[in-house]
N, C-alpha and C. Protein backbone atom coordinates (compact mmCIF):
# COMPACT_ATOMS: atom_id res chain seq x y z
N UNK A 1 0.82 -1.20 0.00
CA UNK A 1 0.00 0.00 0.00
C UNK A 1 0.87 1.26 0.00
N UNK A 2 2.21 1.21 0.50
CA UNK A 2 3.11 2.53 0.63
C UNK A 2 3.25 2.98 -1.09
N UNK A 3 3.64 1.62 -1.33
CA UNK A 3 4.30 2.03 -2.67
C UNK A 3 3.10 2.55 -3.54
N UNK A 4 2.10 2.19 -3.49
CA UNK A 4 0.69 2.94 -4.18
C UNK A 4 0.97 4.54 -4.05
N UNK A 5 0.74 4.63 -2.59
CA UNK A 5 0.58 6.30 -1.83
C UNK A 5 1.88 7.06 -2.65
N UNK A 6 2.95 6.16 -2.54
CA UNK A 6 4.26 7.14 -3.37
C UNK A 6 4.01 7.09 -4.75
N UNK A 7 3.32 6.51 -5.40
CA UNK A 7 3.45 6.41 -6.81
C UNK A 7 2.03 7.72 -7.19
N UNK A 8 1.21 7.88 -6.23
CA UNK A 8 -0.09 8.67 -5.90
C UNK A 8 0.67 10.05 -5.82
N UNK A 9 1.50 10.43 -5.15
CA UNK A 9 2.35 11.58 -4.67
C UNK A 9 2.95 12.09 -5.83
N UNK A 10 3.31 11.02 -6.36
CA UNK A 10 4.66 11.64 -7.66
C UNK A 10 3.38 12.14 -9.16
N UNK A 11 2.70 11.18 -8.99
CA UNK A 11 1.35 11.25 -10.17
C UNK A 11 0.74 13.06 -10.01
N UNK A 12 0.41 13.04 -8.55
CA UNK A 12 -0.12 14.02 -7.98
C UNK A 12 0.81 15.42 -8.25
N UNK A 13 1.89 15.55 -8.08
CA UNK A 13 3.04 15.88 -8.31
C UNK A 13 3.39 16.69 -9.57
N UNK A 14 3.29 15.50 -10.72
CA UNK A 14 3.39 16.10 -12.09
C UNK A 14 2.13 16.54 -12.98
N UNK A 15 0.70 16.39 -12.18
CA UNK A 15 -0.57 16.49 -12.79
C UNK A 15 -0.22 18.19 -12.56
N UNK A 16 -0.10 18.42 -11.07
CA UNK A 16 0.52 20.34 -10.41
C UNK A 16 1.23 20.68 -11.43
N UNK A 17 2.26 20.20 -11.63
CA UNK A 17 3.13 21.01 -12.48
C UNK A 17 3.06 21.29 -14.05
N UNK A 18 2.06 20.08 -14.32
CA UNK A 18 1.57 20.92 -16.00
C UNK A 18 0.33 21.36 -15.52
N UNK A 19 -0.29 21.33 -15.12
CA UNK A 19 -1.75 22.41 -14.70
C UNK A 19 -0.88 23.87 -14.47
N UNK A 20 0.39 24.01 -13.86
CA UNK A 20 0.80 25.19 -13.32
C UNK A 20 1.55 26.19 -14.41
N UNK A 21 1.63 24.79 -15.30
CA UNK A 21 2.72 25.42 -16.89
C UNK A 21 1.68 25.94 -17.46
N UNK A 22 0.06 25.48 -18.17
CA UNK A 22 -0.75 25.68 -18.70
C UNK A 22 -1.24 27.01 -17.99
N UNK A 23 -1.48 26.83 -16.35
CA UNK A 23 -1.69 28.46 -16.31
C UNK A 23 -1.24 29.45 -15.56
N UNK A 24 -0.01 29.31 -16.44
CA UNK A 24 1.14 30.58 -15.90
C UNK A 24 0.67 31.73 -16.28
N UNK A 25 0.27 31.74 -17.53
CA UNK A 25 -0.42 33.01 -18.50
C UNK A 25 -1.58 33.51 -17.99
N UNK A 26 -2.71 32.75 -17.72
CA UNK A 26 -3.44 33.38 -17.00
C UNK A 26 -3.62 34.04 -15.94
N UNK A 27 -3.51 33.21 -14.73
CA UNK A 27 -3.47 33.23 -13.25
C UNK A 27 -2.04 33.04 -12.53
N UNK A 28 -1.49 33.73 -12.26
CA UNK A 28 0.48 33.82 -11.85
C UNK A 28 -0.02 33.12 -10.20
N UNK A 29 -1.15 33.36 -9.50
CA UNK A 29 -1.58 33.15 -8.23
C UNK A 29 -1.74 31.96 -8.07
N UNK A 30 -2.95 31.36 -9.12
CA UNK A 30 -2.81 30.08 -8.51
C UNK A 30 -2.30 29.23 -9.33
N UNK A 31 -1.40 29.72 -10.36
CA UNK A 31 -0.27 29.13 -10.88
C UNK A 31 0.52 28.30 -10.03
N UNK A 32 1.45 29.68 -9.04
CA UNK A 32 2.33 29.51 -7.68
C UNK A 32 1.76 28.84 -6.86
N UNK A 33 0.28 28.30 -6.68
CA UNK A 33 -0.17 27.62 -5.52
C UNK A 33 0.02 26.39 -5.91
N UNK A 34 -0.53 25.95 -7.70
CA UNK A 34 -0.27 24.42 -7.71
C UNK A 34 1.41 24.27 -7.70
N UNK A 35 2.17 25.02 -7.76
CA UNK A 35 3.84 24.98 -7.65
C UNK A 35 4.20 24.33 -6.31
N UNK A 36 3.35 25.30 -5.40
CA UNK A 36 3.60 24.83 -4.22
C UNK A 36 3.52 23.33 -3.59
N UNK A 37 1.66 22.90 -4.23
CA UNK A 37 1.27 21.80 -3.62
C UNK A 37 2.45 20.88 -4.50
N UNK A 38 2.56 20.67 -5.49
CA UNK A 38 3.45 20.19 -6.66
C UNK A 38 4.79 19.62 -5.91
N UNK A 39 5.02 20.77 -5.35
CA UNK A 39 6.80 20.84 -4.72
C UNK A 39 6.40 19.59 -3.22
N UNK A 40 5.61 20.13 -2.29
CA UNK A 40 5.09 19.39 -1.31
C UNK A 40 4.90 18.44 -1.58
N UNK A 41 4.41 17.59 -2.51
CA UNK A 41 3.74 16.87 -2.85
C UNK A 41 5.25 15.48 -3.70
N UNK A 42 6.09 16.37 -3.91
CA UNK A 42 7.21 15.37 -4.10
C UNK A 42 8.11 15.56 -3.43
N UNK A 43 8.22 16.36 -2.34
CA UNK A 43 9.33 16.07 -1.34
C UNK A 43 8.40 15.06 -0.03
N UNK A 44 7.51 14.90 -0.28
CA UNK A 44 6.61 13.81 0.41
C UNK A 44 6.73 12.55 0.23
N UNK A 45 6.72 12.23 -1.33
CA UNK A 45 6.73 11.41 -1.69
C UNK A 45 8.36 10.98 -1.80
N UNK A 46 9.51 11.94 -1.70
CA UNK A 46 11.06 11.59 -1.41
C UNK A 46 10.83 10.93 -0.36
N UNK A 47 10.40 12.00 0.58
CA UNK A 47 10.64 11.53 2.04
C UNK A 47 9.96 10.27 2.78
N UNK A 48 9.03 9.66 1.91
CA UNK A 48 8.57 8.42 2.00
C UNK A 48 8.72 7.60 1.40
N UNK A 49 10.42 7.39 0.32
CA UNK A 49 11.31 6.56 -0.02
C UNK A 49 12.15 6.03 0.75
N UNK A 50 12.69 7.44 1.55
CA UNK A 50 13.97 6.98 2.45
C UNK A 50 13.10 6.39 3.70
């Protein structure tokens, strides 16, 4: 089940970061927010490798 949740994290992860590429142009706000969850969201999923 871990390895699901990490593979969920990293999925989760790169879905943020092209949602955040697509709307840089529009919205810079909640661009930076999915950046954020994005970033969180794979140092989570690091930190539940080691």
């Amino acid at each position: 089940m871990d390895t699901v949740f990490i593979y969920i994290l990293f999925l989760a992860a790169g879905f943020a970061i092209g949602g955040a590429y697509a709307m840089w142009k529009v919205n810079k706000l909640a661009s930076g927010v999915l950046v954020a969850l994005a970033v969180l969201a794979a140092v989570s999923g690091i930190l539940r490798l080691i």
